[in-house]
N, C-alpha and C. Protein backbone atom coordinates (compact mmCIF):
# COMPACT_ATOMS: atom_id res chain seq x y z
N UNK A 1 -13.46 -20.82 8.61
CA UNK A 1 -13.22 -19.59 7.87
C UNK A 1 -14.57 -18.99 7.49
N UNK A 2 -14.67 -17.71 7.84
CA UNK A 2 -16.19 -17.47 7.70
C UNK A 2 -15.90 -17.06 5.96
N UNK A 3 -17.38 -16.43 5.62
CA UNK A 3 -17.59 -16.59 4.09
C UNK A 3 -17.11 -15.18 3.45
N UNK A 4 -16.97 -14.14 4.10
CA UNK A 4 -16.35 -13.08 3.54
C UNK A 4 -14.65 -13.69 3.50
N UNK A 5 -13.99 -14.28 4.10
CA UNK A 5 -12.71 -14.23 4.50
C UNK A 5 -12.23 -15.35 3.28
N UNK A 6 -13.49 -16.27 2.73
CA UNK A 6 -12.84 -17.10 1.89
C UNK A 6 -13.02 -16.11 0.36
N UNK A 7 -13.81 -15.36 0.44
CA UNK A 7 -14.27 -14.60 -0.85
C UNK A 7 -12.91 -13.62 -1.00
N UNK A 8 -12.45 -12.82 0.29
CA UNK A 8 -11.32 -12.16 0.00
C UNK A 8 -10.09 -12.77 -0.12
N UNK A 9 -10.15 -13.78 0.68
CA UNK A 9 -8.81 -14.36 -0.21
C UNK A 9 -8.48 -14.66 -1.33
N UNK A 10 -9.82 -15.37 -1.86
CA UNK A 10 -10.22 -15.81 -3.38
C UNK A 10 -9.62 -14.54 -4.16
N UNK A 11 -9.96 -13.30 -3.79
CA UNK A 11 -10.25 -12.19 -4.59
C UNK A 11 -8.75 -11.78 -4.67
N UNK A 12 -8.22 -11.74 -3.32
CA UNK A 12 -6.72 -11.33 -3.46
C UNK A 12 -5.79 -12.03 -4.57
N UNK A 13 -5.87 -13.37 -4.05
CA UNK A 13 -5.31 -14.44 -5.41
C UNK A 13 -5.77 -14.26 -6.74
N UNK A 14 -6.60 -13.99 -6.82
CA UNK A 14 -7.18 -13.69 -8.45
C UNK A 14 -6.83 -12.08 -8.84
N UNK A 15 -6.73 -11.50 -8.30
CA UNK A 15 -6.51 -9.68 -8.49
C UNK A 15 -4.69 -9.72 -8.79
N UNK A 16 -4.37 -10.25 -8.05
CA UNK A 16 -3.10 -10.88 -8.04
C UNK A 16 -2.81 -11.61 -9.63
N UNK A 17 -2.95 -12.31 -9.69
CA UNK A 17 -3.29 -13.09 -11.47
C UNK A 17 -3.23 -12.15 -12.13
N UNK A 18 -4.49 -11.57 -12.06
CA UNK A 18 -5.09 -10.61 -13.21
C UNK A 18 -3.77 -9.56 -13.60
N UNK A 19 -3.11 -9.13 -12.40
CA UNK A 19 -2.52 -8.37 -12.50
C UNK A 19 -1.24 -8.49 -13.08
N UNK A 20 -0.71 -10.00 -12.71
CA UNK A 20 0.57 -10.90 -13.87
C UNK A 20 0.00 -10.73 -15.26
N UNK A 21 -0.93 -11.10 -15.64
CA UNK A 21 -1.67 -11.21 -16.62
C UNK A 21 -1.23 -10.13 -17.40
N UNK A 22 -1.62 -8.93 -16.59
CA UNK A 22 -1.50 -7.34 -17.60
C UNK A 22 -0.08 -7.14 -17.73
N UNK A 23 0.72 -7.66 -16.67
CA UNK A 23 1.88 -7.09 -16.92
C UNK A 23 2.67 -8.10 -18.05
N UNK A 24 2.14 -9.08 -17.96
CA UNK A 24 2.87 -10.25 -18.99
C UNK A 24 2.46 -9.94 -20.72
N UNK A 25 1.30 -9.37 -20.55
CA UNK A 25 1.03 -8.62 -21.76
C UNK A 25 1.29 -7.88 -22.64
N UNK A 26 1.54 -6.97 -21.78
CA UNK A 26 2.23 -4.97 -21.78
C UNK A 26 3.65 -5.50 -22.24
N UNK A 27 4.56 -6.34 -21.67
CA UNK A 27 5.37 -6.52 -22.07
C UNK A 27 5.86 -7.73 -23.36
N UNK A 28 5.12 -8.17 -23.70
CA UNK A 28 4.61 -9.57 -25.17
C UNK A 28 4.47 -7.99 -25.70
N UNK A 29 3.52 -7.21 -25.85
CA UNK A 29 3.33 -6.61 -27.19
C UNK A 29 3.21 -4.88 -26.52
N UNK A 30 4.52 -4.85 -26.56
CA UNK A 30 4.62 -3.24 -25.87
C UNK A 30 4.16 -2.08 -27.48
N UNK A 31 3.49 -1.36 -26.63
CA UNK A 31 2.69 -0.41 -27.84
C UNK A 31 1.65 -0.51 -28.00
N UNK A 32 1.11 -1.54 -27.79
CA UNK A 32 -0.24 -1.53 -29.01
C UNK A 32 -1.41 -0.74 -28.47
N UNK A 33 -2.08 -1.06 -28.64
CA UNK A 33 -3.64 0.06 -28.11
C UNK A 33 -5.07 -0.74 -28.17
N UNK A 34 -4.83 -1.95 -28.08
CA UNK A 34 -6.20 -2.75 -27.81
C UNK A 34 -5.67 -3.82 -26.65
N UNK A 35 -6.03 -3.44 -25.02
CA UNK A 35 -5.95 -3.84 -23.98
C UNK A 35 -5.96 -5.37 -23.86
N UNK A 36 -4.51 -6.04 -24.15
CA UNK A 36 -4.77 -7.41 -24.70
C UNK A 36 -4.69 -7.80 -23.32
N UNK A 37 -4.00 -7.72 -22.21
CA UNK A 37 -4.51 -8.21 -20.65
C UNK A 37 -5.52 -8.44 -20.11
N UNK A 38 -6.52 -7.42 -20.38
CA UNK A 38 -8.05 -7.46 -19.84
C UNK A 38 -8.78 -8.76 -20.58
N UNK A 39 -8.57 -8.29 -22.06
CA UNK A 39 -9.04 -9.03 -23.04
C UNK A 39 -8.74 -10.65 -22.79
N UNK A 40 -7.46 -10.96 -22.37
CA UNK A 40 -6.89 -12.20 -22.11
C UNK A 40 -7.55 -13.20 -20.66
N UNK A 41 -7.60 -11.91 -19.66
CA UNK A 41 -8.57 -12.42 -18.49
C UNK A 41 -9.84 -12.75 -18.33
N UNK A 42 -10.79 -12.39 -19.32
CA UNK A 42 -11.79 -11.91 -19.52
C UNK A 42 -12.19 -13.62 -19.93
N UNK A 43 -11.31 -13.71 -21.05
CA UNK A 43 -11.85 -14.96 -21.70
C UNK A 43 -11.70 -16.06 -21.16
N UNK A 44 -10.41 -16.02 -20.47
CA UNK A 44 -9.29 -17.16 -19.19
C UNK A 44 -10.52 -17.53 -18.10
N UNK A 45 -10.77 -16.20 -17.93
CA UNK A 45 -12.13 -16.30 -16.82
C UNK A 45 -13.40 -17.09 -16.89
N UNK A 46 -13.76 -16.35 -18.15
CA UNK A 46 -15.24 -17.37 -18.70
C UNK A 46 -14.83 -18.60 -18.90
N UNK A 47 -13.95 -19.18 -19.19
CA UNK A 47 -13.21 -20.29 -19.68
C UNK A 47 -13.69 -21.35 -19.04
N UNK A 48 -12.98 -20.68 -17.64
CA UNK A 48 -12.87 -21.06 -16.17
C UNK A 48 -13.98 -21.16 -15.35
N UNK A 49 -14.61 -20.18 -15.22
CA UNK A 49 -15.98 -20.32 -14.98
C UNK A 49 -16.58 -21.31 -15.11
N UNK A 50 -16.40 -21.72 -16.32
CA UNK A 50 -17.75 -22.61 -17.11
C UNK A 50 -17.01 -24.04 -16.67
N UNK A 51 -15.34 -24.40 -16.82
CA UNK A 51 -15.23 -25.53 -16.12
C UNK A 51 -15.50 -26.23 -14.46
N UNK A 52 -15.67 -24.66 -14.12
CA UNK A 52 -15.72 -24.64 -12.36
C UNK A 52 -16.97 -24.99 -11.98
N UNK A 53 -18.15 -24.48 -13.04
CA UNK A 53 -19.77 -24.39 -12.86
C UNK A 53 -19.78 -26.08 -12.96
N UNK A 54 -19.05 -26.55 -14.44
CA UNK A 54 -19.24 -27.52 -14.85
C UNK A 54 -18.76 -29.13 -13.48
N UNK A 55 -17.80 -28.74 -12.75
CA UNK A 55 -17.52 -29.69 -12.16
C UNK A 55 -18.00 -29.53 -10.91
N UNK A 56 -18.63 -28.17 -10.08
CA UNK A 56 -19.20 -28.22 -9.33
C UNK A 56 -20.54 -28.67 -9.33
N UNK A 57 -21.35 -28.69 -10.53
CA UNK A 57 -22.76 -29.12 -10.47
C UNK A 57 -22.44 -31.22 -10.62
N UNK A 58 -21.39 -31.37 -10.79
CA UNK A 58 -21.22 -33.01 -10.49
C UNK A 58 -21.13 -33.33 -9.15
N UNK A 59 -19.64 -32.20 -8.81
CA UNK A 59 -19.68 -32.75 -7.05
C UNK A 59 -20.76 -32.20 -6.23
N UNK A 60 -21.66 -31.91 -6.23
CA UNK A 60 -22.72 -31.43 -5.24
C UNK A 60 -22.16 -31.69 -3.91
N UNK A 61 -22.95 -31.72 -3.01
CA UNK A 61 -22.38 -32.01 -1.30
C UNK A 61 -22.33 -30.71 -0.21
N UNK A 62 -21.96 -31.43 0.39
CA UNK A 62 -20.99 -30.52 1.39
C UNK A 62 -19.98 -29.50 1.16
N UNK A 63 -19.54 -28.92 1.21
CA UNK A 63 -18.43 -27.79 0.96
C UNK A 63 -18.60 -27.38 -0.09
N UNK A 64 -19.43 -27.22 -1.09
CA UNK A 64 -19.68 -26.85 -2.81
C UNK A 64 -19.78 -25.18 -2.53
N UNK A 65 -20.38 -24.92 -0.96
CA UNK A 65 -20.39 -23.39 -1.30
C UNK A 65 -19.65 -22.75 -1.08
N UNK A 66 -18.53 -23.63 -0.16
CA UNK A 66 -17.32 -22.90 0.44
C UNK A 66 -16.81 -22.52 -0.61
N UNK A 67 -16.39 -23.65 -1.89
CA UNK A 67 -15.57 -23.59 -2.63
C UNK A 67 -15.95 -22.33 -3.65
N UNK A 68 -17.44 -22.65 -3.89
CA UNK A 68 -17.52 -22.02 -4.74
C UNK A 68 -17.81 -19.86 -4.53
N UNK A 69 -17.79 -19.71 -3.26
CA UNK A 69 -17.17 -18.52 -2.94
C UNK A 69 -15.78 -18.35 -2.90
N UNK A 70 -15.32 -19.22 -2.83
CA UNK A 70 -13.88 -19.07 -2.82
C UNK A 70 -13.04 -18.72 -4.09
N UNK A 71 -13.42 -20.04 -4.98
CA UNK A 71 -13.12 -20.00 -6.65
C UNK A 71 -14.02 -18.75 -7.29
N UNK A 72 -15.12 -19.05 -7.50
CA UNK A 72 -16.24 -18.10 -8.32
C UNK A 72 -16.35 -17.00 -7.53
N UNK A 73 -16.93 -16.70 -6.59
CA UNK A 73 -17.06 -14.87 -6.11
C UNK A 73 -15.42 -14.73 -6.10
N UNK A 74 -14.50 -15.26 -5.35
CA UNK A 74 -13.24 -14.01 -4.89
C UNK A 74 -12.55 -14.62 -6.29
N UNK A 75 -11.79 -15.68 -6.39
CA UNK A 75 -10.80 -16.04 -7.40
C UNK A 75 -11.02 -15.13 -8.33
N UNK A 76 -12.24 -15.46 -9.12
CA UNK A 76 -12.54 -15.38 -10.60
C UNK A 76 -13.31 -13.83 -10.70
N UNK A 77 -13.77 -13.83 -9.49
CA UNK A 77 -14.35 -12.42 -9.32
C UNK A 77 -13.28 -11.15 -9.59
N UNK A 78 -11.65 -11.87 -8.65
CA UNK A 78 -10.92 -10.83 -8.75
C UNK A 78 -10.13 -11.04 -10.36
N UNK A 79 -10.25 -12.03 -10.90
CA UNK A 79 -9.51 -12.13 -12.09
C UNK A 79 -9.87 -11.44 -12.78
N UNK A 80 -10.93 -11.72 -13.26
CA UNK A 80 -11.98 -11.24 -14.60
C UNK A 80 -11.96 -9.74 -14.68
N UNK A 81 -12.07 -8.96 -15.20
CA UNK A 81 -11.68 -7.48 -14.92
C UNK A 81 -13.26 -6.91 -15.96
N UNK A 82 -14.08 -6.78 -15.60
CA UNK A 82 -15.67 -6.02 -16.12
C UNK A 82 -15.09 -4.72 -16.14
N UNK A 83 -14.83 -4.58 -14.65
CA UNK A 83 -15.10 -3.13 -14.63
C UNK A 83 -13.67 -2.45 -15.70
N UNK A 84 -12.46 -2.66 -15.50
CA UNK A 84 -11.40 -2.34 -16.44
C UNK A 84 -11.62 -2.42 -17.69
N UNK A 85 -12.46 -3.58 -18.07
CA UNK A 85 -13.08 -3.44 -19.37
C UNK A 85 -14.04 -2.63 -20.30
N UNK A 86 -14.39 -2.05 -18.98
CA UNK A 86 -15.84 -0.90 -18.96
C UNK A 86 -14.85 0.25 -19.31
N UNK A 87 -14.42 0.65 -18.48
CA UNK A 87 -13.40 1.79 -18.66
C UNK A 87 -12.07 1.88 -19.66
N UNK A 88 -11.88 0.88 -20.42
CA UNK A 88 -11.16 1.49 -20.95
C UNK A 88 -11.65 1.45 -22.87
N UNK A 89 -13.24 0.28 -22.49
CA UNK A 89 -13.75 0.83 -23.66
C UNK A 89 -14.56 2.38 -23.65
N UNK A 90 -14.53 2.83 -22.59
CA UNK A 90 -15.28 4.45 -22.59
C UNK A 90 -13.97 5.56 -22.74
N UNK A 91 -12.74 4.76 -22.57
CA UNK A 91 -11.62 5.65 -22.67
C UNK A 91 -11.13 5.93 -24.25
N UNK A 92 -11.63 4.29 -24.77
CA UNK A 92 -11.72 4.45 -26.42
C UNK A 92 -12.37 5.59 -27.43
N UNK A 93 -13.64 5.44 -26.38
CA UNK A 93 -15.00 6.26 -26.92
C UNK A 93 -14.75 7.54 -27.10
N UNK A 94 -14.08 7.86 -25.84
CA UNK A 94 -13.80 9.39 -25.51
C UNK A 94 -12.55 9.79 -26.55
N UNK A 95 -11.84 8.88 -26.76
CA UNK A 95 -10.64 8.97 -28.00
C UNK A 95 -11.09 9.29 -29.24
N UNK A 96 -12.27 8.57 -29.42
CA UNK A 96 -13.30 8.31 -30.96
C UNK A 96 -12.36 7.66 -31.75
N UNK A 97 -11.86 6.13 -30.66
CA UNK A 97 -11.93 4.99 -31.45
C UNK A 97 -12.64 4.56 -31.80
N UNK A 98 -13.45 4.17 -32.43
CA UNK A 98 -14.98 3.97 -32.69
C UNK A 98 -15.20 2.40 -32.66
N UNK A 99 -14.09 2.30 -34.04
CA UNK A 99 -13.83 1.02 -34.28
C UNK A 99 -13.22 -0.17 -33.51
N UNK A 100 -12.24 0.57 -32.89
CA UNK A 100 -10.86 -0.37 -31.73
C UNK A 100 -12.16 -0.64 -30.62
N UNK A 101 -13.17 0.74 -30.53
CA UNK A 101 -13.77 0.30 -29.28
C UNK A 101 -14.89 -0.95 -29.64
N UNK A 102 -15.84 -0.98 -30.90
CA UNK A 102 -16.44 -2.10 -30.96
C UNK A 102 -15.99 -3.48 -31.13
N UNK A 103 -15.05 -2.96 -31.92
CA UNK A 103 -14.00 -4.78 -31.63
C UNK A 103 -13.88 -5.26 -30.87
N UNK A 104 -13.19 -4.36 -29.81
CA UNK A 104 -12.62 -4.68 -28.66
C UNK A 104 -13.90 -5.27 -27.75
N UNK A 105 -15.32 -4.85 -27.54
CA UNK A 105 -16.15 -4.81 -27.05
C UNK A 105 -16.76 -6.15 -27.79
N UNK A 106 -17.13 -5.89 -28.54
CA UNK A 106 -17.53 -7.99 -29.43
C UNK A 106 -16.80 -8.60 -29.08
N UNK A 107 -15.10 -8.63 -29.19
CA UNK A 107 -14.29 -9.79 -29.20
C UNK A 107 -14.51 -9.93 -27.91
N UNK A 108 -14.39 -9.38 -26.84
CA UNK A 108 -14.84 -9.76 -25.55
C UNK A 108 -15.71 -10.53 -24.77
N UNK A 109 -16.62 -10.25 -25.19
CA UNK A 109 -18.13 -10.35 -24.88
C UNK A 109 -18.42 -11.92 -25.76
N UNK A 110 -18.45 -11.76 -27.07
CA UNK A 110 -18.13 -12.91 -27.88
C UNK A 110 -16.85 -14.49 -27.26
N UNK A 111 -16.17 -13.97 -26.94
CA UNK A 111 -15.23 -15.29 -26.76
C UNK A 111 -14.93 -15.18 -25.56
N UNK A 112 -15.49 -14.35 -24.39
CA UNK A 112 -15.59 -15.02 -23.06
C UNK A 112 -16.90 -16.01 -23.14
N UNK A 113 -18.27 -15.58 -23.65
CA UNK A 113 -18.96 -16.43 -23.65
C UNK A 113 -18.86 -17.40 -24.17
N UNK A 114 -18.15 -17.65 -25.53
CA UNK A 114 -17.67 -19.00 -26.22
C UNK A 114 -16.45 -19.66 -24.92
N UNK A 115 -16.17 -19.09 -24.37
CA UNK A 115 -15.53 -19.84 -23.74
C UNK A 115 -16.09 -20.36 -22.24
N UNK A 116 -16.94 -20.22 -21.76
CA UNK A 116 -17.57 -20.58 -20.91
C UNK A 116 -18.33 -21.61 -21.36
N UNK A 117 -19.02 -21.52 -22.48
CA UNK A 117 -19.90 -22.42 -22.56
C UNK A 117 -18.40 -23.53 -23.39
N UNK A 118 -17.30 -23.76 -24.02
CA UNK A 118 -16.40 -24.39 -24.20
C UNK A 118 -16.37 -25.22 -22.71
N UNK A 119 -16.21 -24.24 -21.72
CA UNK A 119 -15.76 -24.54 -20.69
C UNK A 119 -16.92 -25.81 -19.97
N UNK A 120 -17.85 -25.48 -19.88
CA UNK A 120 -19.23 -26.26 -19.71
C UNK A 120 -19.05 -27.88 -20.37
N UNK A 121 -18.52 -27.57 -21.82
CA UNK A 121 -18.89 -28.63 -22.32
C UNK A 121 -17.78 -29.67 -22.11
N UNK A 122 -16.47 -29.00 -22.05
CA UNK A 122 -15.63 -29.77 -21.77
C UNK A 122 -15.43 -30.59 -20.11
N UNK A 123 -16.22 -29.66 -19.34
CA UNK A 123 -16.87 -30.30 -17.97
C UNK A 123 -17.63 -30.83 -17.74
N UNK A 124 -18.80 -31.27 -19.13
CA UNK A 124 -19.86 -31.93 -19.00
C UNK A 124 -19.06 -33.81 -19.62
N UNK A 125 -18.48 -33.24 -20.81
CA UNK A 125 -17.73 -34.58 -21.23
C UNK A 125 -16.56 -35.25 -20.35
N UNK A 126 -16.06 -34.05 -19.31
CA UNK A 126 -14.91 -34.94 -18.84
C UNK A 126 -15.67 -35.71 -17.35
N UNK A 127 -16.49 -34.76 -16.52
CA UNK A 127 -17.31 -34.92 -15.31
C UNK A 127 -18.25 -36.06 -15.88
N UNK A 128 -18.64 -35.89 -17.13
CA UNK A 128 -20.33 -37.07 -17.02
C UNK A 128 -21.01 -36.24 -16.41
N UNK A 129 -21.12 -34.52 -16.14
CA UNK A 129 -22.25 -34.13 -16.09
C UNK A 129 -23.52 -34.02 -17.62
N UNK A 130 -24.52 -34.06 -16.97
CA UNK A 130 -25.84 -33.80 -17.73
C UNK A 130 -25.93 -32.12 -18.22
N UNK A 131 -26.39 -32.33 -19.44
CA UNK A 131 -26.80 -30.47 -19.62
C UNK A 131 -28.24 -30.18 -19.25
């Protein structure tokens, strides 16, 4: 399988997710106005990330890059939603949410990275990787 073909599949499967994700959302809390789907992937992602980083830097080898185009560029690439996140905090802006938009923008940013590095650590303690 060449390396674009594992990245788009990755990407399809994860865009795919992302997209349960929003709709499983929209419908948990119909109404509201702070994009809890994106918000939910965002963090699921870093989460994920950081366990994926975490257990790939144990298994080293052979196939580490297959995988990890596969999982990290397409999977997680297509999960994680930046750019949706970009846009619909500028959709805030343009509203002059001011407030919904910096929340929304910290809580993001804030607890995907707490969760990556969660993610790290809980792959460093379960793998016996080194930091």
């Amino acid at each position: 399988m060449t390396r674009f073909l594992l990245v788009a599949l990755g990407g399809a499967l994860g865009s795919m997710a992302r997209y349960g994700v929003g709709i499983a959302a929209t419908r948990a809390l119909p109404g509201t106005t702070l994009p809890w789907g994106t918000l939910a992937v965002n963090i699921i992602g870093g989460l994920l990330m950081g366990l994926l980083t975490g257990w790939l830097a144990l298994r080293g080898g052979g196939g580490q890059d297959s995988l990890r185009l596969f999982a990290a560029v397409g999977l997680l690439g297509g999960f994680t939603t930046f750019s949706a996140f970009s846009l619909e905090t500028v959709l805030m802006l343009e509203r002059r949410q001011f407030g919904l938009a910096g929340l929304y923008v910290g809580l993001s940013v804030a607890a995907a990275v707490a969760a990556l590095f969660a993610g790290l650590l809980i792959a460093r303690r379960t793998f016996g990787v080194a930091p």
